[in-house]
Protein backbone atom coordinates (compact mmCIF):
# COMPACT_ATOMS: atom_id res chain seq x y z
CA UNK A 1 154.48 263.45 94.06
CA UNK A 2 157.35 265.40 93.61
CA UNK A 3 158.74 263.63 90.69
CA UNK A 4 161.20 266.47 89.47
CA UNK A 5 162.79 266.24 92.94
CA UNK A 6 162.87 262.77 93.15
CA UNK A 7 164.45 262.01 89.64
CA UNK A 8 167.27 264.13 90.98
CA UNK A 9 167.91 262.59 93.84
CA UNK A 10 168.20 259.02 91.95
CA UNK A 11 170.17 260.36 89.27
CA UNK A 12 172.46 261.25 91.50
CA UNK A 13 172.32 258.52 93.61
CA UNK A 14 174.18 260.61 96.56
CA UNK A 15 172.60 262.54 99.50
CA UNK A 16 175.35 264.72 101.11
CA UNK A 17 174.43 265.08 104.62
CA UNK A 18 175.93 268.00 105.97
CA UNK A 19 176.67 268.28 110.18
CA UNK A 20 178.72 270.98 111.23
CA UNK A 21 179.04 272.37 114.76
CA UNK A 22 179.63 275.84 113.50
CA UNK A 23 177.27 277.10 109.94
CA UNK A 24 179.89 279.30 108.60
CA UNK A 25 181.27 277.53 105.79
CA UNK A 26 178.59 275.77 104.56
CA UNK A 27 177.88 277.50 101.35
CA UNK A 28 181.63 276.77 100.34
CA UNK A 29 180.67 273.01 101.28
CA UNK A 30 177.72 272.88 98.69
CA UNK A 31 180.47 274.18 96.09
CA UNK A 32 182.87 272.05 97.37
CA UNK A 33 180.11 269.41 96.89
CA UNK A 34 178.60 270.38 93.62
CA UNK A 35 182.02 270.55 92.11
CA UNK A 36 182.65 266.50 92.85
CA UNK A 37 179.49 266.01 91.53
CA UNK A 38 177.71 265.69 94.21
CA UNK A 39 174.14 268.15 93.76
CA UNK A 40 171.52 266.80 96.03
CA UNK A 41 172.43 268.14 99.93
CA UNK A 42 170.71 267.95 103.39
CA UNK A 43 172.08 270.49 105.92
CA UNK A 44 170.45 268.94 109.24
CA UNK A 45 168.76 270.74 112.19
CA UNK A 46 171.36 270.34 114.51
CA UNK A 47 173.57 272.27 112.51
CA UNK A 48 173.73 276.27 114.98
CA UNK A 49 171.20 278.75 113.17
CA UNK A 50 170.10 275.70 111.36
CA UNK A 51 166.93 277.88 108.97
CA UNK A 52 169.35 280.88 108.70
CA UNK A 53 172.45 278.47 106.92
CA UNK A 54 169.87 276.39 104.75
CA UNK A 55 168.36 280.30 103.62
CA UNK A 56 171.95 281.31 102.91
CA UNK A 57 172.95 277.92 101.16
CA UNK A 58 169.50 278.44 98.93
CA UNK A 59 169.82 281.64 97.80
CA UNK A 60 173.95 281.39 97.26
CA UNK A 61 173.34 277.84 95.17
CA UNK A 62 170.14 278.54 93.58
CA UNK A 63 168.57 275.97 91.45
CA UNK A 64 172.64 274.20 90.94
CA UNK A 65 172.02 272.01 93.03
CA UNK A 66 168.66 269.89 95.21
CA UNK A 67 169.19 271.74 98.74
CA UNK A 68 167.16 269.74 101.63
CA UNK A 69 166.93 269.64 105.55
CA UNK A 70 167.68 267.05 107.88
CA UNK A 71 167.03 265.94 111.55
CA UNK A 72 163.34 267.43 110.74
CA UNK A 73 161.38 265.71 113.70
CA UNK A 74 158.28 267.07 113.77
CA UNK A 75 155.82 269.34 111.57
CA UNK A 76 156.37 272.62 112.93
CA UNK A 77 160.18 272.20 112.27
CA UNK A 78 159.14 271.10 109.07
CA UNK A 79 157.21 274.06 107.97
CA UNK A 80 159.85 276.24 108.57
CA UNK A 81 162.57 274.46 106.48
CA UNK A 82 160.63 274.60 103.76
CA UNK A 83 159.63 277.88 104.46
CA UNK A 84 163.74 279.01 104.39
CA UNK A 85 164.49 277.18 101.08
CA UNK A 86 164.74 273.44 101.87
CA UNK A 87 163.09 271.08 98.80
CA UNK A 88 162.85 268.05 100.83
CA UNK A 89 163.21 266.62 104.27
CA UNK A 90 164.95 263.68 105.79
CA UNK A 91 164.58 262.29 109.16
CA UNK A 92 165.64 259.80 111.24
CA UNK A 93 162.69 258.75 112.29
CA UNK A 94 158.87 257.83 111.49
CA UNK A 95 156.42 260.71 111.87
CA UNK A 96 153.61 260.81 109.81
CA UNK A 97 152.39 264.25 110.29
CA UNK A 98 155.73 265.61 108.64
CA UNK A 99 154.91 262.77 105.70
CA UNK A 100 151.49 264.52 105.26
CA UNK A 101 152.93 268.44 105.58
CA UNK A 102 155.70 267.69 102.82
CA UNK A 103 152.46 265.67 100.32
CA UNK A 104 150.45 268.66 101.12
CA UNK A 105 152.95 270.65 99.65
CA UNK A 106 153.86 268.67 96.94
CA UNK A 107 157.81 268.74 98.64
CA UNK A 108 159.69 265.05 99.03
CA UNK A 109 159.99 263.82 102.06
CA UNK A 110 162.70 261.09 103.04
CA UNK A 111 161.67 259.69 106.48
CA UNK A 112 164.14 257.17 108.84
CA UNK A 113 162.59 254.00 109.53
CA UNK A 114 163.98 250.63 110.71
CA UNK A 115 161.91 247.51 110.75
CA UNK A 116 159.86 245.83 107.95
CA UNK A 117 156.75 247.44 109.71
CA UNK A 118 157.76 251.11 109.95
CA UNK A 119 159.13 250.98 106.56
CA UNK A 120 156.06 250.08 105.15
CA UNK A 121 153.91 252.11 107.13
CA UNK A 122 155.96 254.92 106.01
CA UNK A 123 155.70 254.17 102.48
CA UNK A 124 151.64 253.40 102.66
CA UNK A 125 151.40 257.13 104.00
CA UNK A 126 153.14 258.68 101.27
CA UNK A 127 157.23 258.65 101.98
CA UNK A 128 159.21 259.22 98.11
CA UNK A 129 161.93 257.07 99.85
CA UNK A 130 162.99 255.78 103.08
CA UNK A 131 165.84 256.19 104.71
CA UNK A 132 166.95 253.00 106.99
CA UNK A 133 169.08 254.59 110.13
CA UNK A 134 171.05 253.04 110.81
CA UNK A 135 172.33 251.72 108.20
CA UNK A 136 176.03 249.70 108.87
CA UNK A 137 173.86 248.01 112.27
CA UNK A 138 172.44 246.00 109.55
CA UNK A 139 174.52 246.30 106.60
CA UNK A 140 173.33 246.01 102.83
CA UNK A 141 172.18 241.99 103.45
CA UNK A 142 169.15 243.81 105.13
CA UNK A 143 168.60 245.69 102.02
CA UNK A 144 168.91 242.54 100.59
CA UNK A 145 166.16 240.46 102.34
CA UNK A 146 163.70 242.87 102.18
CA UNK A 147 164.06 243.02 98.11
CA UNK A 148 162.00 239.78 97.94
CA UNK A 149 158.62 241.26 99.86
CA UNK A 150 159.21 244.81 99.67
CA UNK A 151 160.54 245.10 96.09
CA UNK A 152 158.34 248.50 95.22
CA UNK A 153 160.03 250.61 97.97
CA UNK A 154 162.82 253.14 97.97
CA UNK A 155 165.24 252.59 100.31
CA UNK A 156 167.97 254.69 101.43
CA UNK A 157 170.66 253.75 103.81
CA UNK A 158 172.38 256.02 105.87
CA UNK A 159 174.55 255.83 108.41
CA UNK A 160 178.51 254.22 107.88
CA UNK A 161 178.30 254.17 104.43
CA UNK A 162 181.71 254.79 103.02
CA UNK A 163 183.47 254.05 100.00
CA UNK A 164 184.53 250.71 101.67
CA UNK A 165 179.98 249.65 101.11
CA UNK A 166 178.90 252.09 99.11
CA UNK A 167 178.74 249.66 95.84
CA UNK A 168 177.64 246.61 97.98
CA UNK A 169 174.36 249.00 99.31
CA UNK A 170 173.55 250.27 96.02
CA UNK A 171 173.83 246.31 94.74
CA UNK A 172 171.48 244.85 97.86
CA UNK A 173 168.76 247.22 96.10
CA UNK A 174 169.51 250.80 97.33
CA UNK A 175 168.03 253.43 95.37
CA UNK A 176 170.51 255.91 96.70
CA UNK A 177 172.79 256.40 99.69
CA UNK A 178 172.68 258.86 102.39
CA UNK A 179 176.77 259.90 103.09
CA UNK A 180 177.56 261.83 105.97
CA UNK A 181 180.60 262.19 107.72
CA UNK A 182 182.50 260.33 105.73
CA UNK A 183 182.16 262.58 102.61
CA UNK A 184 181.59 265.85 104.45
CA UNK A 185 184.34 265.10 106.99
CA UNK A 186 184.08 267.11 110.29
CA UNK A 187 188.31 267.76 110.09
CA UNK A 188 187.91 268.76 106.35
CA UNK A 189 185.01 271.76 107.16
CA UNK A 190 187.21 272.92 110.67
CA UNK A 191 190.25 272.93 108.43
CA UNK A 192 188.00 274.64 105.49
CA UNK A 193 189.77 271.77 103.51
CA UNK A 194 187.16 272.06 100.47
CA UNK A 195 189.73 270.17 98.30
CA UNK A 196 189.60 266.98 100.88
CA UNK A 197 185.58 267.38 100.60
CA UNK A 198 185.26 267.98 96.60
CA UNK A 199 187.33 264.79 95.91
CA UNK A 200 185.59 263.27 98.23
CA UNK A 201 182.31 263.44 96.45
CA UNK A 202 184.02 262.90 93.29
CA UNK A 203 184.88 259.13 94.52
CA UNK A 204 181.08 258.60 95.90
CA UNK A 205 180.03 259.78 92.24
CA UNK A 206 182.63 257.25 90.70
CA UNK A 207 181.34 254.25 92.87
CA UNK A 208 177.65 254.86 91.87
CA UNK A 209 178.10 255.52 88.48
CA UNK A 210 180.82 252.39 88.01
CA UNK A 211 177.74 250.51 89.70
CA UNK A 212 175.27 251.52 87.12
CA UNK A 213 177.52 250.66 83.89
CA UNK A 214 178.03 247.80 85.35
CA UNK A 215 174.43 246.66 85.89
CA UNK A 216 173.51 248.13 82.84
CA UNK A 217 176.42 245.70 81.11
CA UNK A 218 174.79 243.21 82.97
CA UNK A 219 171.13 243.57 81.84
CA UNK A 220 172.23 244.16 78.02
CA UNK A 221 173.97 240.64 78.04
């Protein structure tokens, strides 16, 4: 497993999902990003020239921060994000041939699930963490519930979390959360307001980070 990859990710405990309907600013929305803190991103497939942004975003950002591709529906697709750059893949959905390309090459792999069944059949084939899409239909007493018979798995919601449910996901059991238009805001990359974006990500990185000193408190008591 991927276990550089993966400590990232939960360190961070934030995976910016990028959608844009035009690619051209995307590099200055990883900085934007990366400056509030924020250093694992998924730029997802529906974004236009999808393999040529995540290439550009790679080789402009480096190692700085954990670069990723979303929307990633099926195995050829996934070959070739990994192939321009990407580090791991997210989906919204449950397919277990991308599972087994990203463990044959040793890359993490994120797949969408939404029921007790699919989330543990994606875990039993290999899945680092799951990501439950979507994630305000059921809120964080889902994430709750399935704590008692699922306690092992990683789950990731995505899908209206905002700073609003951010802490109450992370305290039903999340292991990270999956922020997309409401930290990458569609007005903010139109208006190329990176300000709006990098403070932004600098209140998602407060709101995790309060949660942890606080459970940490709370287990040292």
């Amino acid at each position: 497993m991927p276990e550089s990859s993966l400590r990232r990710v939960l360190d961070c405990g934030i995976v910016a999902v990028v959608r844009a309907p035009d690619g051209g600013h995307l590099v200055e929305v990883a900085e934007a990003l990366l400056d509030g803190g924020v250093t694992v991103v998924e730029i997802t497939m529906s974004v236009p020239n999808a393999l040529e942004v995540i290439s550009q975003v790679r080789q402009a950002m480096g190692d700085r921060i954990l670069l990723g591709a979303g929307t990633v529906l099926d195995e050829e697709t996934a070959r070739a994000v990994l192939l321009a750059g990407a580090e791991f893949i997210v989906a919204p959905t449950l397919n277990l041939d991308v599972i087994r390309l990203c463990r044959r090459y040793d890359k993490l792999v994120m797949p969408g699930a939404f029921t007790p069944t699919e989330i543990l059949t994606a875990w039993e084939a290999g899945a680092d963490i799951i990501k439950v899409f979507p994630a305000d239909v059921v809120g964080p007493a889902f994430f709750n519930a399935l704590r008692g018979p699922l306690p092992q798995i990683r789950l990731m919601p995505t899908g209206g979390v905002d700073l609003s449910a951010a802490a109450d996901f992370l305290k039903a059991g999340a292991c990270c959360l999956g922020v997309g238009g409401q930290l990458v805001e569609p007005k903010a990359v139109s208006e190329r307001n990176f300000d709006r974006i990098r403070n932004l990500a600098r209140q998602y990185v407060a709101v995790v980070q309060q949660f942890r000193e606080k459970e940490k408190q709370f287990l040292s008591d």
